[in-house]
C-alpha atoms as a PDB file:
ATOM      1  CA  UNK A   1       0.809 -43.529 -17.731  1.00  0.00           C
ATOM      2  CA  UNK A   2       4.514 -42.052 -17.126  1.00  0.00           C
ATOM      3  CA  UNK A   3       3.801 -39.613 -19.677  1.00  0.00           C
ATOM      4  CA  UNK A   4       0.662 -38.274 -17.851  1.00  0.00           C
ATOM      5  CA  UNK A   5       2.702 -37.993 -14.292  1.00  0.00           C
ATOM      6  CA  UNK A   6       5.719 -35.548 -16.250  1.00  0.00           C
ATOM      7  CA  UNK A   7       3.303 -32.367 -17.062  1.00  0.00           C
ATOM      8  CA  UNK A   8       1.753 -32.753 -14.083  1.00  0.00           C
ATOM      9  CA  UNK A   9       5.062 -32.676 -12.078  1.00  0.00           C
ATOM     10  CA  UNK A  10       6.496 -29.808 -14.437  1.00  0.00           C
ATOM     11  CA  UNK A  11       3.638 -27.679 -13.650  1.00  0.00           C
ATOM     12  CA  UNK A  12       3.519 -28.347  -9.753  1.00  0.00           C
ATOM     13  CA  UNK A  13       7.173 -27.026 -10.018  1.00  0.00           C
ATOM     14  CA  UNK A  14       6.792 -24.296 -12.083  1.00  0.00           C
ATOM     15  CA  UNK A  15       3.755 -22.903  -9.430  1.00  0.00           C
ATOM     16  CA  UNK A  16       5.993 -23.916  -6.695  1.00  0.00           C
ATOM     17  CA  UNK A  17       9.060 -21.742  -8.149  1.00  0.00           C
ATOM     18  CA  UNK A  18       6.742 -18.570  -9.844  1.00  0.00           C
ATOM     19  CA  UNK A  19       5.409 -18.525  -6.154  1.00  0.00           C
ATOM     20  CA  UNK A  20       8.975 -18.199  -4.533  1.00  0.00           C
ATOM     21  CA  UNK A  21      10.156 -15.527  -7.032  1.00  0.00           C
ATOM     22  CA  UNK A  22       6.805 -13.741  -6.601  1.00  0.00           C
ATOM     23  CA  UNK A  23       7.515 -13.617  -2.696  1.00  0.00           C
ATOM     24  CA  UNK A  24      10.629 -12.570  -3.147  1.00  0.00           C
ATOM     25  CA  UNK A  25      10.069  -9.806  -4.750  1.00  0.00           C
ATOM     26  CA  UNK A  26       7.234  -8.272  -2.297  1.00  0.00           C
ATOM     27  CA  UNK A  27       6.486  -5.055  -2.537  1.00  0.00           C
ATOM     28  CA  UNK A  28       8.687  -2.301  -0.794  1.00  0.00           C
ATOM     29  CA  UNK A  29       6.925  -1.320   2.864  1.00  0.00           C
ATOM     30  CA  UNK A  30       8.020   1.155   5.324  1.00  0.00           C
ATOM     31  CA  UNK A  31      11.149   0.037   7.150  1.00  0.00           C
ATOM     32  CA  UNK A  32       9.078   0.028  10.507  1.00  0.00           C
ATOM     33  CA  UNK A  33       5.828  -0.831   9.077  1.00  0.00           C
ATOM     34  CA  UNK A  34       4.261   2.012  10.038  1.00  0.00           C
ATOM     35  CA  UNK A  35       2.107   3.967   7.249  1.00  0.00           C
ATOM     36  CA  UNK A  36       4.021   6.882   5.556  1.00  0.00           C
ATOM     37  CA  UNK A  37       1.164   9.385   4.795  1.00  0.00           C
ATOM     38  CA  UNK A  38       2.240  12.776   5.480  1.00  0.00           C
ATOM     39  CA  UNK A  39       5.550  12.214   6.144  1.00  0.00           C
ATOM     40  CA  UNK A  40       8.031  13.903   3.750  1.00  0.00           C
ATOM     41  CA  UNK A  41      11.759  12.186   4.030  1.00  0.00           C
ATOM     42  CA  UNK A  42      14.495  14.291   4.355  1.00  0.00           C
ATOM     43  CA  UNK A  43      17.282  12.119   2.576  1.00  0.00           C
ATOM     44  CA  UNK A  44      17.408   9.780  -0.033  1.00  0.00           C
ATOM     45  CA  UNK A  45      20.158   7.066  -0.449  1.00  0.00           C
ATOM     46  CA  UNK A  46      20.992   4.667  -3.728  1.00  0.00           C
ATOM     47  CA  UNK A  47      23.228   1.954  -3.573  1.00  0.00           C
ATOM     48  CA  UNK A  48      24.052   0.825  -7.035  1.00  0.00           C
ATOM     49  CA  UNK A  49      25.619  -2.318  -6.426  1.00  0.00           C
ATOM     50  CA  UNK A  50      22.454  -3.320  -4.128  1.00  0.00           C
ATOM     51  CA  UNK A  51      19.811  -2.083  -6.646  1.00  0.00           C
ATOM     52  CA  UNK A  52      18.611  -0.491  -3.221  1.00  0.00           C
ATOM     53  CA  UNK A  53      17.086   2.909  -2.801  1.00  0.00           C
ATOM     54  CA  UNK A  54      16.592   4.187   0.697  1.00  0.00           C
ATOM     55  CA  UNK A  55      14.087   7.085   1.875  1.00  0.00           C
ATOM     56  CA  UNK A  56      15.234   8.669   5.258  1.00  0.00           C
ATOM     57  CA  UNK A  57      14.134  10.724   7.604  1.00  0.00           C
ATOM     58  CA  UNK A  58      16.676  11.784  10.242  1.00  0.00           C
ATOM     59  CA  UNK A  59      18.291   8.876  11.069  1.00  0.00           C
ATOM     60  CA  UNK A  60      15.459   6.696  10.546  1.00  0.00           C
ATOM     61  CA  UNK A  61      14.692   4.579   7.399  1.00  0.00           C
ATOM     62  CA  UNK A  62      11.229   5.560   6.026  1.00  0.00           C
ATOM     63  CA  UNK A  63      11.252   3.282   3.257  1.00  0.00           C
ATOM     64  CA  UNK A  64      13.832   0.977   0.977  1.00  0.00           C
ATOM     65  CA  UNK A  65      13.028   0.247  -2.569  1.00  0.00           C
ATOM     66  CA  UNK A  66      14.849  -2.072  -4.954  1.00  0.00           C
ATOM     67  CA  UNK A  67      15.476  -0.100  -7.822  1.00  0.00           C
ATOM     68  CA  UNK A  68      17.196  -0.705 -11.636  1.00  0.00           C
ATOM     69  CA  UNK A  69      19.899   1.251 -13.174  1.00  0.00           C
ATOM     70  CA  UNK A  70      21.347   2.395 -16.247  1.00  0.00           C
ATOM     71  CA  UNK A  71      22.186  -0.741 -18.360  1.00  0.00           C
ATOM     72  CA  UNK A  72      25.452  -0.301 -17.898  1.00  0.00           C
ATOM     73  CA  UNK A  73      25.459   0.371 -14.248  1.00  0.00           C
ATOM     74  CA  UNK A  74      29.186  -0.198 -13.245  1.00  0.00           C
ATOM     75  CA  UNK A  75      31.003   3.470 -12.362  1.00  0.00           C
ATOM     76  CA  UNK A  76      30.161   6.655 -12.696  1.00  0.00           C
ATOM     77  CA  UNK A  77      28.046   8.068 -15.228  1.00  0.00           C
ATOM     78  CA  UNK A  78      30.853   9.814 -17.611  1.00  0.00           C
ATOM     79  CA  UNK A  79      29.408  10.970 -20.614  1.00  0.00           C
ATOM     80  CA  UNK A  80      26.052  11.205 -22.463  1.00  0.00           C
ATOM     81  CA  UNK A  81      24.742   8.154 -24.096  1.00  0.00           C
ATOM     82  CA  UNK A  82      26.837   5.868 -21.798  1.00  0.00           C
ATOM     83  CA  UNK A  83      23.669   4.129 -19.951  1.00  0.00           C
ATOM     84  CA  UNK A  84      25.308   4.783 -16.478  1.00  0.00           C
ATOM     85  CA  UNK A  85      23.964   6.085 -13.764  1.00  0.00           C
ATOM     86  CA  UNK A  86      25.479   8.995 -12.005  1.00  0.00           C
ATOM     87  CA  UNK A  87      27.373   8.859  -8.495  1.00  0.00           C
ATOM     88  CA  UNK A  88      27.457  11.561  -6.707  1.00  0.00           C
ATOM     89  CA  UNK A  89      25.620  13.853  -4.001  1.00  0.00           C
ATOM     90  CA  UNK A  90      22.371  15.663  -6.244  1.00  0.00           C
ATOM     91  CA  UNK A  91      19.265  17.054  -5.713  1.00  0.00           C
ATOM     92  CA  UNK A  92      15.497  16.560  -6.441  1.00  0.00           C
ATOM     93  CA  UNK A  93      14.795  19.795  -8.313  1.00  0.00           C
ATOM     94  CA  UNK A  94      11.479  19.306  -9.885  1.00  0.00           C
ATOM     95  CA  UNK A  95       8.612  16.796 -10.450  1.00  0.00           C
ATOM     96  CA  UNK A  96       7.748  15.296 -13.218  1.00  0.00           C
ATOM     97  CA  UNK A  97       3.978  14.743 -13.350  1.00  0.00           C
ATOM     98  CA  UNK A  98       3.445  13.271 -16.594  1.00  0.00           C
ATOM     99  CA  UNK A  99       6.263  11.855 -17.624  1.00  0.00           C
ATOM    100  CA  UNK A 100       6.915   9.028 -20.264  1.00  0.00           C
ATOM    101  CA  UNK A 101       7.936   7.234 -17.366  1.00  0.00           C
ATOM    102  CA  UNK A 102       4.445   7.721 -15.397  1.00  0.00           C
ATOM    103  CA  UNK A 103       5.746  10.313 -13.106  1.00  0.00           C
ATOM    104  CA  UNK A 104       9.794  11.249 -12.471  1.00  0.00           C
ATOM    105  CA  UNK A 105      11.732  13.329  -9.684  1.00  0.00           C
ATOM    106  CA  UNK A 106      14.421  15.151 -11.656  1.00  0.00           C
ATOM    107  CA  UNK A 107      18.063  14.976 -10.282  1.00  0.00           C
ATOM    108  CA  UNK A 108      20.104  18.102 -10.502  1.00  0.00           C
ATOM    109  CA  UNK A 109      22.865  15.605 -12.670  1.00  0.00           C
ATOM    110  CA  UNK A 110      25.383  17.202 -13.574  1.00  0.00           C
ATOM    111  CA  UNK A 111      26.671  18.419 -10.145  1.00  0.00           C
ATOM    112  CA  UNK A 112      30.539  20.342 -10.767  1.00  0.00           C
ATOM    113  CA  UNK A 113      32.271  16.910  -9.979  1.00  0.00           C
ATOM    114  CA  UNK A 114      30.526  15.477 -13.276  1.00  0.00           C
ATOM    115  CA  UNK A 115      31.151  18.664 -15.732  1.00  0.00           C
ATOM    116  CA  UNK A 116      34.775  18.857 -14.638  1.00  0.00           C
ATOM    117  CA  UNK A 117      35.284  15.049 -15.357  1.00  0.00           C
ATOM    118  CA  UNK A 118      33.380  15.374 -18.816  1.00  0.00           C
ATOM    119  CA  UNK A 119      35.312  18.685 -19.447  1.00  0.00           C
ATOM    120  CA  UNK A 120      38.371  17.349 -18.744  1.00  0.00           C
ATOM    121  CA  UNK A 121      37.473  14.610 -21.527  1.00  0.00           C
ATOM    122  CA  UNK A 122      36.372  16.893 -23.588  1.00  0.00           C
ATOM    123  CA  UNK A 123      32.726  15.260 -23.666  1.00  0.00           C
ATOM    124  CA  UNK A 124      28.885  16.209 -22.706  1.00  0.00           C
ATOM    125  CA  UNK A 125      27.818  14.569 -19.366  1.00  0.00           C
ATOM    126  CA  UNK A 126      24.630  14.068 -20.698  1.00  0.00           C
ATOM    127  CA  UNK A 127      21.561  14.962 -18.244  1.00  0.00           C
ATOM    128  CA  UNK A 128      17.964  14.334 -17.433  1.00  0.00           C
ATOM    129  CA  UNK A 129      18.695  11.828 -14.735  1.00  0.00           C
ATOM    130  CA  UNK A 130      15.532  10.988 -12.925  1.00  0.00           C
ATOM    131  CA  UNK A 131      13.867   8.986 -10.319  1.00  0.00           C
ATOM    132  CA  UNK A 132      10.853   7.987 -12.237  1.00  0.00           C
ATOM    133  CA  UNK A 133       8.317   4.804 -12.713  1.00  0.00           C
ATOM    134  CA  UNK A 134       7.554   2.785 -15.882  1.00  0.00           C
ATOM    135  CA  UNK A 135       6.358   3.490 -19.436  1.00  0.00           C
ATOM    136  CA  UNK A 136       3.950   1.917 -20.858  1.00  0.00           C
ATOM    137  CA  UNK A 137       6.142  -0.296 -22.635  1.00  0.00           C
ATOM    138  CA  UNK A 138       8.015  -1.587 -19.473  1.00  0.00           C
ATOM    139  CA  UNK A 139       4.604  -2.380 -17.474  1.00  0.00           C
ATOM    140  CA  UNK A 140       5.037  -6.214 -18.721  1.00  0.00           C
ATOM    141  CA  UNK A 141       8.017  -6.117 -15.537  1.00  0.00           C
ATOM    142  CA  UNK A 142       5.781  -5.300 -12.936  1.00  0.00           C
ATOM    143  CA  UNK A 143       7.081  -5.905  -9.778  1.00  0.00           C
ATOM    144  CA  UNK A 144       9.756  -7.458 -11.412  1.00  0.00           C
ATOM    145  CA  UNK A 145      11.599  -4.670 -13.033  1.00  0.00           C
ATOM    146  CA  UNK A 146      14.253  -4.185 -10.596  1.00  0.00           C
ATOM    147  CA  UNK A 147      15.821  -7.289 -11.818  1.00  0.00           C
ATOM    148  CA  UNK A 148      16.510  -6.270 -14.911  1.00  0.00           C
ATOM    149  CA  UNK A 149      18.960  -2.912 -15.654  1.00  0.00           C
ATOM    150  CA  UNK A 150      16.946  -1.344 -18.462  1.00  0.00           C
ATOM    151  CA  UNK A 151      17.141   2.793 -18.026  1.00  0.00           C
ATOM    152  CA  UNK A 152      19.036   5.052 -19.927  1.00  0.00           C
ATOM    153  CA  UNK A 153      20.924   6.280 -16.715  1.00  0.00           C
ATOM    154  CA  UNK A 154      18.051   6.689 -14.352  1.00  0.00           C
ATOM    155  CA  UNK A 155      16.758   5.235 -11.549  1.00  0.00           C
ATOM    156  CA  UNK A 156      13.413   3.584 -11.905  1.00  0.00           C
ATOM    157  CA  UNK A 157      10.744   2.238  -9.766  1.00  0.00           C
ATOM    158  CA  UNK A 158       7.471   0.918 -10.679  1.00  0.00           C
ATOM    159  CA  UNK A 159       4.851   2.897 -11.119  1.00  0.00           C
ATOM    160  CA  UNK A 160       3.171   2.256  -7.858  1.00  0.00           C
ATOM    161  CA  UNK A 161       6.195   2.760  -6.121  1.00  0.00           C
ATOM    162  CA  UNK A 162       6.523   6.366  -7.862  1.00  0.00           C
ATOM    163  CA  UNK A 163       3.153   6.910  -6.389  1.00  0.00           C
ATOM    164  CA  UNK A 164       3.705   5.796  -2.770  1.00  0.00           C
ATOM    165  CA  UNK A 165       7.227   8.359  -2.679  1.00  0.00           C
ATOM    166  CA  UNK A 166       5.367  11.145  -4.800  1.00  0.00           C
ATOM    167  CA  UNK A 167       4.302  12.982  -1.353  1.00  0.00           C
ATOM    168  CA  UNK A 168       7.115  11.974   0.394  1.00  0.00           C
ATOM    169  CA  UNK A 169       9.822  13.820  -1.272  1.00  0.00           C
ATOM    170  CA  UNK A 170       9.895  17.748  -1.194  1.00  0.00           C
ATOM    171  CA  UNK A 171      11.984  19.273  -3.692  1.00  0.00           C
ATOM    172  CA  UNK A 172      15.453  20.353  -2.967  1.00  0.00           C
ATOM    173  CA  UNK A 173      15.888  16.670  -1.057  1.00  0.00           C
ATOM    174  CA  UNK A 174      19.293  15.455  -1.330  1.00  0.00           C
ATOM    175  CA  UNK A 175      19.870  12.068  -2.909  1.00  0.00           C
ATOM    176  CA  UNK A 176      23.456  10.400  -2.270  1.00  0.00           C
ATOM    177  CA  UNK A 177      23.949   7.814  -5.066  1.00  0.00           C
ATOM    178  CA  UNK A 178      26.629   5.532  -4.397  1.00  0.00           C
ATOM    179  CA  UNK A 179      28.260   2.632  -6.225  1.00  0.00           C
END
């Protein structure tokens, strides 16, 4: 009989737990909860050390993401092939419709700050940093992916996500990564 009552209890706990973790990691909403549809943000803010990515306009917080790195996301990015991501003011230059990565807003990385530290070490800073969603080998993370630091030095999103920011962000929009 005590061997019938242990499963039983293991998988009540299990549900119990997968059902925190899956609340926890709701999808991203407006800050306000308003709906975002034709509003284009103006600034976009990374925090590294939050896995946090925040979509502004003005003053106001359109959205906030949680995001994953590089997977070595301590510091600056340095060189190429490091698996950092950059810090540093850049820019969203172009979109990325098709991408590997579902779709991708590419980051004007390097800015002069990054090819005068790589010059100085006599390396290439390496480039190609994007904003961008999941391939189709990373859609097992789903909603999940933040928690796990698995770019090459970008910043990724899931694909939905990717989706809901597409119209938001005009080119030229400055993105502030910070550590």
């Amino acid at each position: 009989m005590r061997s019938d009552v242990f499963p039983a209890r293991a998988a009540v706990l299990f549900v119990c737990a997968a059902g925190l973790l899956i609340s926890s990691v709701a999808p991203a909403a407006p800050a306000d909860g308003s709906d975002t549809t034709n509003c284009s943000v103006d600034r976009i803010i990374v925090e590294k050390s939050k896995r946090k990515m925040t979509l502004l306009k003005g003053q106001q917080e359109v959205a906030v993401y949680r995001v994953a790195l590089g997977r070595n996301p301590v510091g600056p990015k340095v060189m190429r092939g490091d698996n950092k991501t950059p810090e540093g003011l850049y820019f969203v230059d172009y979109k990325v419709r098709n991408s590997v990565y579902y779709r991708a807003l590419h980051l004007t990385y390097p800015n002069l700050d990054d090819l005068t530290r790589a010059d100085s070490l006599g390396v290439s800073p390496g480039n190609n940093i994007m904003i961008h969603g999941m391939s189709e080998k990373q859609l097992w993370m789903g909603d999940i992916q933040y928690l796990f630091d698995w770019t090459n030095g970008c910043i990724a999103l899931t694909n939905r996500e990717i989706e809901e920011i597409w119209d938001l962000v005009p080119p030229w929009t400055p993105v502030e990564i910070r550590p």
